[in-house]
Protein backbone atom coordinates (compact mmCIF):
# COMPACT_ATOMS: atom_id res chain seq x y z
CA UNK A 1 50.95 212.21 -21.66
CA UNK A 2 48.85 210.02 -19.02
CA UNK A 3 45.64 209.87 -18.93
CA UNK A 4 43.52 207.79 -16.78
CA UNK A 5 40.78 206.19 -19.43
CA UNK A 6 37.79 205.04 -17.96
CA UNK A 7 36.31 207.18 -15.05
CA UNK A 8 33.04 207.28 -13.75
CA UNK A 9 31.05 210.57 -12.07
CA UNK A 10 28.43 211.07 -9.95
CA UNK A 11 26.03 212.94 -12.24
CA UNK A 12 25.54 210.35 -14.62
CA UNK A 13 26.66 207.44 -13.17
CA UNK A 14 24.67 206.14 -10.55
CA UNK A 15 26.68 203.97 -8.66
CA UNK A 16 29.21 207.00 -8.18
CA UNK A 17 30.24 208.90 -5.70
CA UNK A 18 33.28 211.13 -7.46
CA UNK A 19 32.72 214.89 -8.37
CA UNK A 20 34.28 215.52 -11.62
CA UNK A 21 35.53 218.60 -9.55
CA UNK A 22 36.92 216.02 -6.82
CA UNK A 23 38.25 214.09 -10.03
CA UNK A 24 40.14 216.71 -11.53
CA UNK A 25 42.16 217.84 -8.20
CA UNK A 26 42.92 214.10 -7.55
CA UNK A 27 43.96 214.08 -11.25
CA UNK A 28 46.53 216.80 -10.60
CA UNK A 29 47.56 215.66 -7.19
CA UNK A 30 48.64 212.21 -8.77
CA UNK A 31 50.46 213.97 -11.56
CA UNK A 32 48.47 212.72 -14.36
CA UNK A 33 47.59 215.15 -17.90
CA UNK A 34 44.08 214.26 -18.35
CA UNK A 35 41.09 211.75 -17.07
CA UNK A 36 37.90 210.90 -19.46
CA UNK A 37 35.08 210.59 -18.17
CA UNK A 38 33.31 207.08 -19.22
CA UNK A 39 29.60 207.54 -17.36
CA UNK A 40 27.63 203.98 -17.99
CA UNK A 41 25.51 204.03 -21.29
CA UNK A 42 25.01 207.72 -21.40
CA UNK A 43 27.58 210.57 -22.61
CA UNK A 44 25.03 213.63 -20.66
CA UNK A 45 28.20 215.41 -19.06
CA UNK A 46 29.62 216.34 -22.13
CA UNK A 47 28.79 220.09 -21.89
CA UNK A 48 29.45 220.71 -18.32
CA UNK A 49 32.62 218.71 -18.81
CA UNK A 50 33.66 220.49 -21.47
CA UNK A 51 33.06 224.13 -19.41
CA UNK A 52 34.87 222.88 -16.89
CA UNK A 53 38.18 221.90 -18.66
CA UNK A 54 38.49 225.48 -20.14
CA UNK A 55 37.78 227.00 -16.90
CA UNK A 56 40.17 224.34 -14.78
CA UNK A 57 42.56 224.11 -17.78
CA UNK A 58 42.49 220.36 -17.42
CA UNK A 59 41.80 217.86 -20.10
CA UNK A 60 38.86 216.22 -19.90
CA UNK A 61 37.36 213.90 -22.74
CA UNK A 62 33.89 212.13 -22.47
CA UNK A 63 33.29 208.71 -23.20
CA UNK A 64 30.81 206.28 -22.75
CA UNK A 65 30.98 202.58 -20.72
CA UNK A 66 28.57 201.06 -22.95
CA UNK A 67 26.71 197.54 -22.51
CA UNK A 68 26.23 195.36 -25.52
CA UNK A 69 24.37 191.80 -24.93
CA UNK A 70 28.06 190.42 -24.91
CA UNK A 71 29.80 192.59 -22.24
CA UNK A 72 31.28 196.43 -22.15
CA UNK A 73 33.08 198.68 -24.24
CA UNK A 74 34.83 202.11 -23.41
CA UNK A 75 33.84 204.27 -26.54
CA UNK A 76 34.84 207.57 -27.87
CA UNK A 77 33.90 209.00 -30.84
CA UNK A 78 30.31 207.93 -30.66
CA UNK A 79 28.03 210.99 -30.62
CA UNK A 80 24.97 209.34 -30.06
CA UNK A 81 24.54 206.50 -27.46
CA UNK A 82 22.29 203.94 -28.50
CA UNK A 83 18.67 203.81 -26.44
CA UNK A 84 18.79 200.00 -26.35
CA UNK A 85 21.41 197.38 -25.63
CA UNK A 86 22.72 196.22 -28.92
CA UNK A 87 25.08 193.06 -29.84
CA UNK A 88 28.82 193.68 -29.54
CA UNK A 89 29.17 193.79 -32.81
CA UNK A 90 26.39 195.81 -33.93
CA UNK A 91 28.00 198.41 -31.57
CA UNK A 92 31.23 198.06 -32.91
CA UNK A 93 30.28 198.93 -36.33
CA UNK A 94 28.37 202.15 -34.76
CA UNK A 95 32.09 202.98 -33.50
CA UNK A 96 33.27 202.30 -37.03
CA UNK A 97 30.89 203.80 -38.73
CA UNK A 98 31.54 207.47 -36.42
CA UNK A 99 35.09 207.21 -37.01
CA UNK A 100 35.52 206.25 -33.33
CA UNK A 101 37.32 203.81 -30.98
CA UNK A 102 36.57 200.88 -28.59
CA UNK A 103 38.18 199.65 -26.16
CA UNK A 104 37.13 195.83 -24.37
CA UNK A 105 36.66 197.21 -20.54
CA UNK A 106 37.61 194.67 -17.87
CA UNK A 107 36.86 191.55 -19.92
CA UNK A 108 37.27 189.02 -17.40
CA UNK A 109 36.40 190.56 -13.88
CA UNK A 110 33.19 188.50 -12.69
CA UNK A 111 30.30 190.25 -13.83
CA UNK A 112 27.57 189.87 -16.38
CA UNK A 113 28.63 193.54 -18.21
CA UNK A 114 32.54 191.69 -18.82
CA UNK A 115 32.70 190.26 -22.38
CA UNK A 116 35.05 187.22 -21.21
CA UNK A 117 35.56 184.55 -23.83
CA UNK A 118 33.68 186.94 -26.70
CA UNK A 119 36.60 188.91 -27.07
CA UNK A 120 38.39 186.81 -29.23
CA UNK A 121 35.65 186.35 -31.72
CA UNK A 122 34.22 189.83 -32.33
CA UNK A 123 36.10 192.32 -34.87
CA UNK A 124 36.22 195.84 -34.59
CA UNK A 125 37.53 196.88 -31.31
CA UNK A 126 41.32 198.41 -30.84
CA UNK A 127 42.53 197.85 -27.16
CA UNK A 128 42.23 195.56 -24.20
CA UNK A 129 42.03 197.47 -20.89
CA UNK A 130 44.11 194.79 -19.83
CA UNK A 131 44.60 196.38 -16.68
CA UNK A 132 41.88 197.84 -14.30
CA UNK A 133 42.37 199.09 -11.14
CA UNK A 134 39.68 197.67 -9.36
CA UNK A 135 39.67 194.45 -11.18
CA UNK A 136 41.18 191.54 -9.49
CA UNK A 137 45.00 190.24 -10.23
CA UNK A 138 43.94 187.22 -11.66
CA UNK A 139 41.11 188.52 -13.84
CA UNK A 140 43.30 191.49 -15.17
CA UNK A 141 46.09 188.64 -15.89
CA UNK A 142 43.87 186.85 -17.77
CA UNK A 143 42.53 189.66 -19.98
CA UNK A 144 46.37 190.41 -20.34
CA UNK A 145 47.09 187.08 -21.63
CA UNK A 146 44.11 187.67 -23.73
CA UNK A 147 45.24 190.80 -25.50
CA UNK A 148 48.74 189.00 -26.05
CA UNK A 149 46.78 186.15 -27.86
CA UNK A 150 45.07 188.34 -30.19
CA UNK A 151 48.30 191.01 -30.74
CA UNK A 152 45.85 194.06 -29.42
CA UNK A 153 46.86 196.78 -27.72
CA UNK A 154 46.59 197.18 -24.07
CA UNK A 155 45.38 200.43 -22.09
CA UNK A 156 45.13 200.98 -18.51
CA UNK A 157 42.86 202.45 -16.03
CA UNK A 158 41.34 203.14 -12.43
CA UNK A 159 37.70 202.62 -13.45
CA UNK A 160 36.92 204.48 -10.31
CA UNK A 161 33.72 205.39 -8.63
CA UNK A 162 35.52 206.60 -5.70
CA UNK A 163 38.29 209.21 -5.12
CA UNK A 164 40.34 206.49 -3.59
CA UNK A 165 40.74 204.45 -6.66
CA UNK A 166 41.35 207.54 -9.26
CA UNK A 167 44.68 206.88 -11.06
CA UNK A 168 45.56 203.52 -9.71
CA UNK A 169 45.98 202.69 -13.56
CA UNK A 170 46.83 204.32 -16.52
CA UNK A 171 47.59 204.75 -20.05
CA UNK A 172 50.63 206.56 -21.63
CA UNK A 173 50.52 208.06 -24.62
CA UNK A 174 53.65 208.63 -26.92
CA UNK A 175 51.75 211.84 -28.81
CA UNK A 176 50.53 214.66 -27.26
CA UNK A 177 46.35 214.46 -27.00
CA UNK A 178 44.80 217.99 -27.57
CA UNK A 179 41.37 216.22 -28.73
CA UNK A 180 39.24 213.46 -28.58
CA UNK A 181 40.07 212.73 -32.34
CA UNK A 182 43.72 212.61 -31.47
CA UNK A 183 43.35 210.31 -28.42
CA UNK A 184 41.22 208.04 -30.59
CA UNK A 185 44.12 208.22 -33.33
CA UNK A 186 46.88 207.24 -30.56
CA UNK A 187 44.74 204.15 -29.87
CA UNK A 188 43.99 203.30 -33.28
CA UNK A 189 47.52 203.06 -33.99
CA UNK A 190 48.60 201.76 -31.34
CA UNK A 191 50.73 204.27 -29.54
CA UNK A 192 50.10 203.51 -25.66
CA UNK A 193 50.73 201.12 -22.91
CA UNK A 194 49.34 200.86 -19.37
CA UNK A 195 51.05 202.37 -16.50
CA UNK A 196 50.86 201.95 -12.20
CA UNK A 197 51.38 205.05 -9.61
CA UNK A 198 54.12 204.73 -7.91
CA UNK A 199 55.76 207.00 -5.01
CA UNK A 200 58.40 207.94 -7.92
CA UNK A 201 55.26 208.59 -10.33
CA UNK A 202 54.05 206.53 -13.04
CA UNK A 203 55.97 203.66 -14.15
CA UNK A 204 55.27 200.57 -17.15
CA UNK A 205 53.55 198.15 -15.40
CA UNK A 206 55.91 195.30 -14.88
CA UNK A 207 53.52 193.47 -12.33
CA UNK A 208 49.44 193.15 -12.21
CA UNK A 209 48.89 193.99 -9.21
CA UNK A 210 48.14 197.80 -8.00
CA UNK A 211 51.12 199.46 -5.70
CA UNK A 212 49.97 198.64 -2.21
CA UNK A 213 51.80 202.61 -1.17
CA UNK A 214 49.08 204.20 -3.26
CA UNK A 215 46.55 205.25 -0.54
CA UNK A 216 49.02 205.47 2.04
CA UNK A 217 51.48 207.83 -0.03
CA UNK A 218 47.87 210.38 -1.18
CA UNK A 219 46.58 210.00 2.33
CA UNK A 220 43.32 208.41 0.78
């Protein structure tokens, strides 16, 4: 399966434009099996998400882009999102505590919410989204020689806020994913790597940066 992990919509995520509805037909068009929706610092489209898959018959899972002091986390598993910005790792023992999963979002692209250096000292997170696609080359390269240094898992993913940029990354999965608890299990144990678009669909990423074709080919 391919899912595109970290997604943001306009509901809940303020500097979105993307309709979860405009989400899930790009979703399809691309040809991947399920998006997750990863609004910043608040999980409030859970219900309406969850409606919406049944009636679509689409998977959808609901995340959270959270912001720690240190820089940001894609979490699932955590029920309740914290009301105030807590360390890294008081965070990540929130996700371990709720059985969940966190995942270091685009830890080098040049922003204060990027966790940069911190990565290597902090315990308790499972993947590197080593590759973002709307993260610069060089900053995804450098969390990819990151995650190689620390022998963690890499994911990928569009981040998008825009229709254009939905599916540009990826993560495969080697299991199928029926739930959140099983996508958080594939993660935990390690059984996914990143993947581009491509005319020919998705392929391994062998190269960091995002196929030029890809808004020519969707007409985007």
């Amino acid at each position: 399966m391919i899912i595109d992990l970290h997604v943001h919509e306009k509901r809940h995520s303020s500097d979105s434009v993307l309709s979860l509805e405009d989400a899930v037909w790009q979703a399809r068009k691309l040809g991947l099996d399920g998006i997750c929706i990863t609004d910043h610092d608040n999980n409030e489209i859970r219900d309406f998400a969850k409606d919406y898959s049944e009636e679509v018959d689409f998977p959808i899972f609901v995340g959270a882009e959270i912001f720690t002091k240190e820089g940001d986390f894609v979490v699932f598993g955590l029920d309740k999102i914290p009301d105030k910005t807590l360390s890294a790792q008081e965070l990540l023992h929130e996700v371990e505590e709720a059985g969940g999963v966190a995942i270091a979002a685009h830890p080098y692209r040049n922003t204060f919410r990027s966790l940069g250096d911190w990565s290597y000292t902090l315990e308790g997170f499972w993947a590197v989204e080593a590759f973002n696609g709307t993260t610069l080359i060089e900053k995804n390269e450098q969390a990819l020689n990151m995650a190689k240094e620390i022998n963690m898992p890499m994911v990928g993913a569009s981040d998008a806020h825009q229709i254009k940029d939905l599916g540009k990354m990826a993560t495969r999965f080697l299991s199928k994913i029926h739930s959140e608890k099983d996508l958080i299990n594939a993660i935990k144990t390690g059984q996914v790597y990143p993947v581009e678009w491509t005319p020919e669909g998705y392929q391994p990423v062998t190269r960091i940066q995002v196929n030029e074709e890809f808004v020519t080919a969707n007409n985007l």
